[in-house]
Protein backbone atom coordinates (compact mmCIF):
# COMPACT_ATOMS: atom_id res chain seq x y z
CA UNK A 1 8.67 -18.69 2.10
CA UNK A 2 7.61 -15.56 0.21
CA UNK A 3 4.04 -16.52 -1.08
CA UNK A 4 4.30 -14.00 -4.07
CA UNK A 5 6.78 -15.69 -5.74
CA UNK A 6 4.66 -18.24 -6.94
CA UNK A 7 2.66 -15.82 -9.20
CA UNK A 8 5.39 -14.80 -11.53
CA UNK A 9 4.80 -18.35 -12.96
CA UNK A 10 1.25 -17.94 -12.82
CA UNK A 11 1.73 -20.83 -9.83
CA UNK A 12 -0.75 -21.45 -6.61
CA UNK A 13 -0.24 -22.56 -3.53
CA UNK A 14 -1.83 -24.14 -0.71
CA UNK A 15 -1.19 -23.78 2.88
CA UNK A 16 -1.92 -25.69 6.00
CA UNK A 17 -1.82 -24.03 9.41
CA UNK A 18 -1.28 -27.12 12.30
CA UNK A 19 -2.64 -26.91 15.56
CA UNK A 20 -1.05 -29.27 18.44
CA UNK A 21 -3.33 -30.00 21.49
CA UNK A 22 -1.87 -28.54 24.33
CA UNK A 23 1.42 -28.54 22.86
CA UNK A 24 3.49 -27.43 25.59
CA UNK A 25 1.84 -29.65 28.12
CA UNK A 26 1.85 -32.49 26.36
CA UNK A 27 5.81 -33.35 25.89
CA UNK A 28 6.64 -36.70 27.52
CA UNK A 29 9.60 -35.97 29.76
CA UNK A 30 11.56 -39.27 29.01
CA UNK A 31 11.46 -38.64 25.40
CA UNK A 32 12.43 -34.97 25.30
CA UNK A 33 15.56 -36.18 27.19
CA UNK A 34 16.41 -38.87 24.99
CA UNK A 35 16.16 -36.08 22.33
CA UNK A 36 18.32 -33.79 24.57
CA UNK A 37 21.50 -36.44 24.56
CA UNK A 38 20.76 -36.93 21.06
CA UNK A 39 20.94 -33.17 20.32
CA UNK A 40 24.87 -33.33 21.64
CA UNK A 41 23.41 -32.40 25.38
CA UNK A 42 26.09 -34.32 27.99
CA UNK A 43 27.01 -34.09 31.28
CA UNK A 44 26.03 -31.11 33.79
CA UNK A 45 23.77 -29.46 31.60
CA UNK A 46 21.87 -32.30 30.80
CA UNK A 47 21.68 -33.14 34.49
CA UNK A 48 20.40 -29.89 35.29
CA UNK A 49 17.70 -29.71 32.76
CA UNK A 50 16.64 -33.74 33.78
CA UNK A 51 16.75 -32.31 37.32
CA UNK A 52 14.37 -29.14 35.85
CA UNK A 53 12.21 -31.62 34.19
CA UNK A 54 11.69 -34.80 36.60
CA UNK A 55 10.15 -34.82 40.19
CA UNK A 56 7.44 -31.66 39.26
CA UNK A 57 3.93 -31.78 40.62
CA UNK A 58 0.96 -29.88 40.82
CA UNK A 59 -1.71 -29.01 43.03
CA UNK A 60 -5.58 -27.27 42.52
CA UNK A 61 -6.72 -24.82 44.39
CA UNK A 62 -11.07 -24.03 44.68
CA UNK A 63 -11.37 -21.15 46.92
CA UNK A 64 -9.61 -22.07 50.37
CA UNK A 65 -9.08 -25.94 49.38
CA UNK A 66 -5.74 -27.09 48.29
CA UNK A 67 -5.93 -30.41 46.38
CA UNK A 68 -2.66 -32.95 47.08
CA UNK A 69 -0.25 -33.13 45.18
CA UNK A 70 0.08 -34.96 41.75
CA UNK A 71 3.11 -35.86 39.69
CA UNK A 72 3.68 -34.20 36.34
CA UNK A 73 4.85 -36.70 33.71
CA UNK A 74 4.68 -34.63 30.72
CA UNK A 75 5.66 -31.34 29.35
CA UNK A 76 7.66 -28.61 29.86
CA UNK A 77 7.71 -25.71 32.27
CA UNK A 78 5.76 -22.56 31.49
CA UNK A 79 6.45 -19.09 31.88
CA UNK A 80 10.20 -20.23 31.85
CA UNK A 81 13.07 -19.11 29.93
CA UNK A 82 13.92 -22.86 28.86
CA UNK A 83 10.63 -23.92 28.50
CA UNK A 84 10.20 -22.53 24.46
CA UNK A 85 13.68 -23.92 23.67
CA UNK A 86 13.14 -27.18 24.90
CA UNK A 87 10.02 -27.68 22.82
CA UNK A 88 11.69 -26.42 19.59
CA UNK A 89 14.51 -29.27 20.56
CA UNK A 90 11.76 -31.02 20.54
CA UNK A 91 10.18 -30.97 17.04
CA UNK A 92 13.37 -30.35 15.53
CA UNK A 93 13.23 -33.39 13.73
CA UNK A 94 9.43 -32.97 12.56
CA UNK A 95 10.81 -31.10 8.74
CA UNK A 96 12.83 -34.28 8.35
CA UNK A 97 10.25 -36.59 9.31
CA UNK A 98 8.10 -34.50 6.32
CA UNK A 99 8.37 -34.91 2.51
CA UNK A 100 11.05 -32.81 0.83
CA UNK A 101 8.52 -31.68 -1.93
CA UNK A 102 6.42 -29.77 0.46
CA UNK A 103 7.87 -26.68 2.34
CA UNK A 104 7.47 -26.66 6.43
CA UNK A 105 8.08 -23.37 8.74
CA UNK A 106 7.61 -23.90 12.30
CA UNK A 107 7.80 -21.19 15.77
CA UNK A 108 7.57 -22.70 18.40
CA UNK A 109 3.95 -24.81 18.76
CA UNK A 110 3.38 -22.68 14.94
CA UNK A 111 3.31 -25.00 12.09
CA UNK A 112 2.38 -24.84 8.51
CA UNK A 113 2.89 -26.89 5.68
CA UNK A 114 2.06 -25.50 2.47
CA UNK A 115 3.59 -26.60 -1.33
CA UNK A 116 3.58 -24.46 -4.15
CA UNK A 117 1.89 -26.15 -7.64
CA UNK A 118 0.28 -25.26 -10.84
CA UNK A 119 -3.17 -27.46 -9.98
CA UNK A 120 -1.31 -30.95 -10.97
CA UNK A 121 -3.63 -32.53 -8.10
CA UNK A 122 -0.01 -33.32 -6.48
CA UNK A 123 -0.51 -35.94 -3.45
CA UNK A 124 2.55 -34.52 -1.73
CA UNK A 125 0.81 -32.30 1.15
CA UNK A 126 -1.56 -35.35 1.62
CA UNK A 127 1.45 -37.74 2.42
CA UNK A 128 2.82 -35.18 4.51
CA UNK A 129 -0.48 -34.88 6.21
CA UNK A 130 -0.24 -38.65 7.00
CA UNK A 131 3.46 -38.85 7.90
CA UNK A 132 2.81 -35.20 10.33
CA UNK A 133 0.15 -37.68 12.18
CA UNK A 134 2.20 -40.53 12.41
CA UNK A 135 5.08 -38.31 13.74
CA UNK A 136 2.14 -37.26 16.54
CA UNK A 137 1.19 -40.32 17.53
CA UNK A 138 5.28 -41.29 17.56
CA UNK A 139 6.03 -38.28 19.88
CA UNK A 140 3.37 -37.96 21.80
CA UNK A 141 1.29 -34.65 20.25
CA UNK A 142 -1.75 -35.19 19.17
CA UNK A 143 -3.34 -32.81 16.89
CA UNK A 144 -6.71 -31.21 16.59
CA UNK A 145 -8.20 -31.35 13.21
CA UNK A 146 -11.06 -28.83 13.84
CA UNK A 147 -8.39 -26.15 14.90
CA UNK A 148 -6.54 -26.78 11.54
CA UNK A 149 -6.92 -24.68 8.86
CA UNK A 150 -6.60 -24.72 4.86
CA UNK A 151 -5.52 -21.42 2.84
CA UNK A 152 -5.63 -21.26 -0.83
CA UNK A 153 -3.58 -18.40 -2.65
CA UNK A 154 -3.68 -18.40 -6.49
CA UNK A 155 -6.45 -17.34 -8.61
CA UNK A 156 -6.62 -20.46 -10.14
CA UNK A 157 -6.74 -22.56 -7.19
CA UNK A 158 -8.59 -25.68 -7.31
CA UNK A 159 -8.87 -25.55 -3.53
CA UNK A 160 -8.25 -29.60 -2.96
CA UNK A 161 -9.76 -30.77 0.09
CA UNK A 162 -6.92 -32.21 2.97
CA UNK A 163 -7.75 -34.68 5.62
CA UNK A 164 -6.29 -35.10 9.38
CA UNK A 165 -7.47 -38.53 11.41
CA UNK A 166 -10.22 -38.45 8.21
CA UNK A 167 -11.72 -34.98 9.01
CA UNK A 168 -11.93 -32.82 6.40
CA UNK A 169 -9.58 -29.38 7.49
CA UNK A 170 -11.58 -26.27 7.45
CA UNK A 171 -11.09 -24.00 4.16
CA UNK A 172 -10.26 -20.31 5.10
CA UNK A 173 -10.17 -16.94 3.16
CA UNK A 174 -7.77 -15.40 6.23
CA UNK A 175 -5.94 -16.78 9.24
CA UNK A 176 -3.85 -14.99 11.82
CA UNK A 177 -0.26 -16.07 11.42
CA UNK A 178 2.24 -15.00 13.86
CA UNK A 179 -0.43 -12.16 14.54
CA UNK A 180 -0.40 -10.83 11.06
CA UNK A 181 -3.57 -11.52 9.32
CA UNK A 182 -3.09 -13.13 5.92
CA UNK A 183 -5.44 -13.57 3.41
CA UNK A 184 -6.20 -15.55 0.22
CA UNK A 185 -5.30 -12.69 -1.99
CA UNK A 186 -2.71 -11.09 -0.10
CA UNK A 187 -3.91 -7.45 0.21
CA UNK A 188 -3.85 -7.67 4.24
CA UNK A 189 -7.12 -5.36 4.20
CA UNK A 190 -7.92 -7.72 7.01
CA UNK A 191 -4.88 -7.48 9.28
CA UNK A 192 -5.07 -3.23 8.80
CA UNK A 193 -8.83 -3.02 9.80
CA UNK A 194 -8.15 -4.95 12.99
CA UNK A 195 -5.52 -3.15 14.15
CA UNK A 196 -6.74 0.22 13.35
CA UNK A 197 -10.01 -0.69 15.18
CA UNK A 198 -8.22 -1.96 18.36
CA UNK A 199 -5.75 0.64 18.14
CA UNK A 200 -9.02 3.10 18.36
CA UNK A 201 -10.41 1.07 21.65
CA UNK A 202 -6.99 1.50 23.04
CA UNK A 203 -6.83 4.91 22.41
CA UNK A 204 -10.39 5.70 23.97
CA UNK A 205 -9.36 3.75 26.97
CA UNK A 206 -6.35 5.78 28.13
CA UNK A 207 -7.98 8.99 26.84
CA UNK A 208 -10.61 8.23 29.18
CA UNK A 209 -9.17 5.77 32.51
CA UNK A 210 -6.02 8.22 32.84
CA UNK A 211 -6.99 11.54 34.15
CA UNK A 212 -3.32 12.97 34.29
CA UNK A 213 -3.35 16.31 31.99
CA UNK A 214 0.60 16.01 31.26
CA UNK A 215 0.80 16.01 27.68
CA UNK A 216 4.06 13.43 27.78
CA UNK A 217 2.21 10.98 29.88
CA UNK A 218 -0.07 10.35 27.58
CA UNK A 219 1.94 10.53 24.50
CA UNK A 220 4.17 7.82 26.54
CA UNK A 221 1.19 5.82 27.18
CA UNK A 222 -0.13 6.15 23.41
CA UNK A 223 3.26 4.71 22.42
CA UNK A 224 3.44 1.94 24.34
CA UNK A 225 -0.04 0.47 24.15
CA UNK A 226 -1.66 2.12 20.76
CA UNK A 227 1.45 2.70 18.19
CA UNK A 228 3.12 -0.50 19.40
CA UNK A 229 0.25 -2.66 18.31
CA UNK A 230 0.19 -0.42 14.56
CA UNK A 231 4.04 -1.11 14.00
CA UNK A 232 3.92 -4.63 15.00
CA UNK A 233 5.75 -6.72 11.91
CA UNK A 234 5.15 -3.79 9.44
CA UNK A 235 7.60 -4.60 7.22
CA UNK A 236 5.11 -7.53 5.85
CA UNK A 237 2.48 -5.51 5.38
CA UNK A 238 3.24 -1.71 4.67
CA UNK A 239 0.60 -0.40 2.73
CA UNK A 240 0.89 0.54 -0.97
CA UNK A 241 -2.96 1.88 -1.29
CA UNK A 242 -3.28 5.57 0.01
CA UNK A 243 -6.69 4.48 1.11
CA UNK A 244 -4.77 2.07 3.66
CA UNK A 245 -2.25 4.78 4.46
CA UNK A 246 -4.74 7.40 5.52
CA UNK A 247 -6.73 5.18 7.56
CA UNK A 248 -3.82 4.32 9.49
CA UNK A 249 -2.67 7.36 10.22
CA UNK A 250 -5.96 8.72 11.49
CA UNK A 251 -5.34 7.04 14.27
CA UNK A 252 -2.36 9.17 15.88
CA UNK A 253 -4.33 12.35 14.66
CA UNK A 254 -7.21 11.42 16.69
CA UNK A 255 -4.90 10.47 19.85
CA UNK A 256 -2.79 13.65 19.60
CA UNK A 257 -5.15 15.87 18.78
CA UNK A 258 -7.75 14.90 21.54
CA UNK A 259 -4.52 14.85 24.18
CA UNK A 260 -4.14 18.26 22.99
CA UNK A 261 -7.62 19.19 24.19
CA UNK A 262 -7.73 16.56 27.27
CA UNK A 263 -4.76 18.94 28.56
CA UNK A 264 -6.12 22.25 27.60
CA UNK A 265 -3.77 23.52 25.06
CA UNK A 266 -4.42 25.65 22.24
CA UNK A 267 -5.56 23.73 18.98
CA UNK A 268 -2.56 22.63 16.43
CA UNK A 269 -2.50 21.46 13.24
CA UNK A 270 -1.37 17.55 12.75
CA UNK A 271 2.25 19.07 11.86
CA UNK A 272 2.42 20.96 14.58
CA UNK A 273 1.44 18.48 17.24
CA UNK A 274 3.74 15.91 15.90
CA UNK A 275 6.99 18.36 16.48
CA UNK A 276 5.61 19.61 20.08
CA UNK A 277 4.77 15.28 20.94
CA UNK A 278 8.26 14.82 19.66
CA UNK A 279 6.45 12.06 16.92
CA UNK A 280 6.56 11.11 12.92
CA UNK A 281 4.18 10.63 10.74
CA UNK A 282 3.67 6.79 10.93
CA UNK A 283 4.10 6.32 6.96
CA UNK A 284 7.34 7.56 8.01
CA UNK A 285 8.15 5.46 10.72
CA UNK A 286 7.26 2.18 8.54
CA UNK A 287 9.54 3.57 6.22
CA UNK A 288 12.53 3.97 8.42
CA UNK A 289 11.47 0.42 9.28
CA UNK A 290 11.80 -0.92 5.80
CA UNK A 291 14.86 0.35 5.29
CA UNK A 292 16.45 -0.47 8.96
CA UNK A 293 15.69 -4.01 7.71
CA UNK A 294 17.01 -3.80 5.12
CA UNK A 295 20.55 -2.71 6.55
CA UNK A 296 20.11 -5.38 8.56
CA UNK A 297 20.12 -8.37 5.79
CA UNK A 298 22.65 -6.41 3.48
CA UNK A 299 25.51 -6.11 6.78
CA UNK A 300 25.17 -10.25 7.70
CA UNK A 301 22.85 -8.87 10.59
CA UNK A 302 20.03 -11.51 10.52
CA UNK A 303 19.80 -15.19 9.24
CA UNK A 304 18.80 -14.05 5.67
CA UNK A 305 21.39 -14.48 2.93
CA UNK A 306 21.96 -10.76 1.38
CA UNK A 307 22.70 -12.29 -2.08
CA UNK A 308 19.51 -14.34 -2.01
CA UNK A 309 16.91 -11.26 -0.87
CA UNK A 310 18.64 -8.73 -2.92
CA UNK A 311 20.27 -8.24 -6.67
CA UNK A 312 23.22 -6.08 -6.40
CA UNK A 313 24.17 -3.70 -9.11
CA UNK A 314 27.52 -4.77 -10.26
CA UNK A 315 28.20 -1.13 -11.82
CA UNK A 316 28.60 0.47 -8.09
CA UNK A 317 31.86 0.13 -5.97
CA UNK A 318 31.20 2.38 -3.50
CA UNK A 319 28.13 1.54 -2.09
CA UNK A 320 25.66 -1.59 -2.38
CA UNK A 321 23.11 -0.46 -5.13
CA UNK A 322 19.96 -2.53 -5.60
CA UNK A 323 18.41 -3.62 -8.40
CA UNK A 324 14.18 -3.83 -8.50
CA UNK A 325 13.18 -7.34 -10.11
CA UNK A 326 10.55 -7.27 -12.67
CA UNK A 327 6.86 -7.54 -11.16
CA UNK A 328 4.31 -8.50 -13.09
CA UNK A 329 1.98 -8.42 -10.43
CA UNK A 330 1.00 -5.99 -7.40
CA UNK A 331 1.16 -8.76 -5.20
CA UNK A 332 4.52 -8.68 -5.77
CA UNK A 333 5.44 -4.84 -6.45
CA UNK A 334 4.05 -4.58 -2.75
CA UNK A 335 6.47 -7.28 -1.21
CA UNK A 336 9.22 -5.90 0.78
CA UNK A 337 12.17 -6.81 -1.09
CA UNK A 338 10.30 -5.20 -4.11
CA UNK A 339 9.20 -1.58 -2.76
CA UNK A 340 12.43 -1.16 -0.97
CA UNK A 341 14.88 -1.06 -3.73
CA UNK A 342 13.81 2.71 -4.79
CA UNK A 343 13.93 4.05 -1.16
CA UNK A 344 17.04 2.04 -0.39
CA UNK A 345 18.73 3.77 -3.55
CA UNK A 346 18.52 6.93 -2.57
CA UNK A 347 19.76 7.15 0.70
CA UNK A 348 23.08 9.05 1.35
CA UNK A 349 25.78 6.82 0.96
CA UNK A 350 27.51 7.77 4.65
CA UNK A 351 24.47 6.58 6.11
CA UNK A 352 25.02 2.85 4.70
CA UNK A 353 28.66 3.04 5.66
CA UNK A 354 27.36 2.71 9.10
CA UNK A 355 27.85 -0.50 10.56
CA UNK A 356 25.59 -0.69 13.52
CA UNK A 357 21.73 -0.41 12.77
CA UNK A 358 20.56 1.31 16.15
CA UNK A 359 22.94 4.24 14.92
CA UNK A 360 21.96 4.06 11.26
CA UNK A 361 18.14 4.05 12.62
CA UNK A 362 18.65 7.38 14.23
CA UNK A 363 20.44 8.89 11.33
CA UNK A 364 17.65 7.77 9.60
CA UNK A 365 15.11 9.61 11.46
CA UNK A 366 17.12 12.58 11.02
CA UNK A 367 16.91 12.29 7.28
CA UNK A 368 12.84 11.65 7.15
């Protein structure tokens, strides 16, 4: 669901973040194989997994003192390969237990509801409220209603209360969702202060704990534990604002330039300690980002429908031109499938005859 759309007919729409109680622990065994057969699973595999499942225990252990051992009757292995899969299997049949008038995305133990309305004091996402609890008490999840959360987007939100077990769900102005932080108005202001600020605690950490002076150790060390957290999902949130930009990008200036000075070398300018660290500008780097994305859902790479992200010109044969949609708002002239159309267009048209996107990547950084 792509919460801009809404606003292009001046629409709101409310969102409810679930939170399952122990979720993965939880699962009763007998039912998750009885959903297992039902899923089409026969024969050797579904011995295996009933064999993977049945005849666990546990024990505690306080200092030198081993408890004895208990039998698990409930969920699903941790740490395992199998044990994320199994618990989609699941609640694979929560979104049909739900109301078709309000939308439902779920990863793994992740769920939100949310339905999109022009303040008609719908009762949909209150019945599905009631039928997502029944469905809990049916399969054995209970949820917790203080770790629930309410977001309101729309400027003319009435902000309706929603109930769980008759507890009122907390109202929210931002909410971490799959680690990006979303807010009520969409600017993620919130998600790019946090990760600037941790990627600066990061940064001080290995500046300081690692006492190597190689230059590529710490640029190696930078990239996996300080850039990694500023390029995580930025193809949601890539800054428009210049403000936003900047303040990013302070961060690898500040890394590189006191590695620089850590390992004793002469003083650079930003430029020139990008080409000798072998880096980009990160503005860059989202960018090649954007558009490797993009390749993705125009070549049938991903599980997005080309033809329902993107309006193709029907004027070019040769390549696959894009056509912007009208905005009328900046919400949506910063979504992705908005700001990309422009940087998209103007890319050679050898690069997009490519048809694998780890080569078309690094033509791409060749080009930027």
């Amino acid at each position: 669901m792509n919460f801009t759309m809404p606003f292009k007919n001046n629409c709101n729409v409310d969102v409810i973040y679930i939170d399952f109680k122990k979720a993965f622990d939880s699962v009763p065994i007998n039912l998750l194989l009885y959903k297992l057969k039902r899923a089409g699973i026969t024969g050797k595999l579904l011995t295996f997994l009933e064999n993977f499942l049945t005849n666990r225990s546990f024990r505690v252990k306080i200092d030198d003192v081993l408890s004895e051992n208990k039998p698990i009757h409930s969920g699903v292995p941790q740490g395992s390969v199998l044990g994320p899969l199994l618990f989609l299997i699941f609640i694979n049949d929560l979104p049909n237990y739900i109301s078709e008038n309000v939308g439902i995305k779920m990863y793994a133990d992740d769920v939100k509801l949310y339905k999109v309305h022009k303040n008609d004091r719908s009762t949909d996402l209150t019945n599905a409220l009631i039928k997502l609890e029944k469905w809990g008490q049916l399969n054995g999840l209970e949820i917790s209603p203080e770790k629930c959360f309410s977001l309101y987007i729309g400027k003319s939100n009435i902000m309706e209360d929603y109930y769980l077990y008759e507890k009122k769900i907390q109202k929210c102005e931002n909410i971490r969702d799959l680690g990006v932080i979303i807010d009520n108005k969409l600017t993620f202001t919130d998600h790019i202060s946090r990760i600037v600020r941790n990627a600066y605690l990061k940064s001080h950490q290995i500046l300081r704990i690692m006492k190597t002076r190689e230059l590529n150790t710490l640029i190696l060390a930078y990239k996996s534990y300080v850039r990694s957290q500023l390029e995580y999902a930025t193809e949601i949130w890539n800054p428009s604002q210049n403000k936003d930009i900047i303040k990013i990008e302070k961060v690898q200036k500040f890394f590189t330039r006191i590695a620089f000075k850590k390992c004793g070398l002469v003083y650079k300018n930003y430029k020139e300690r990008l080409k000798i660290c072998n880096l980009h500008e990160l503005s860059t780097r989202r960018t090649i980002s954007d558009m490797t994305t993009t390749f993705k859902i125009i070549k049938g790479l991903t599980c997005s429908n080309p033809n329902k992200c993107f309006i193709f010109s029907k004027r070019s044969l040769r390549r696959p031109l894009l056509l912007r949609v009208r905005s009328h708002t900046t919400k949506s002239q910063r979504n992705f499938f908005h700001r990309i159309v422009k940087e998209w267009n103007c890319l050679p048209s050898e690069t997009i005859k490519i048809n694998k996107h780890k080569e078309f990547r690094e033509l791409l950084k060749t080009l930027y």
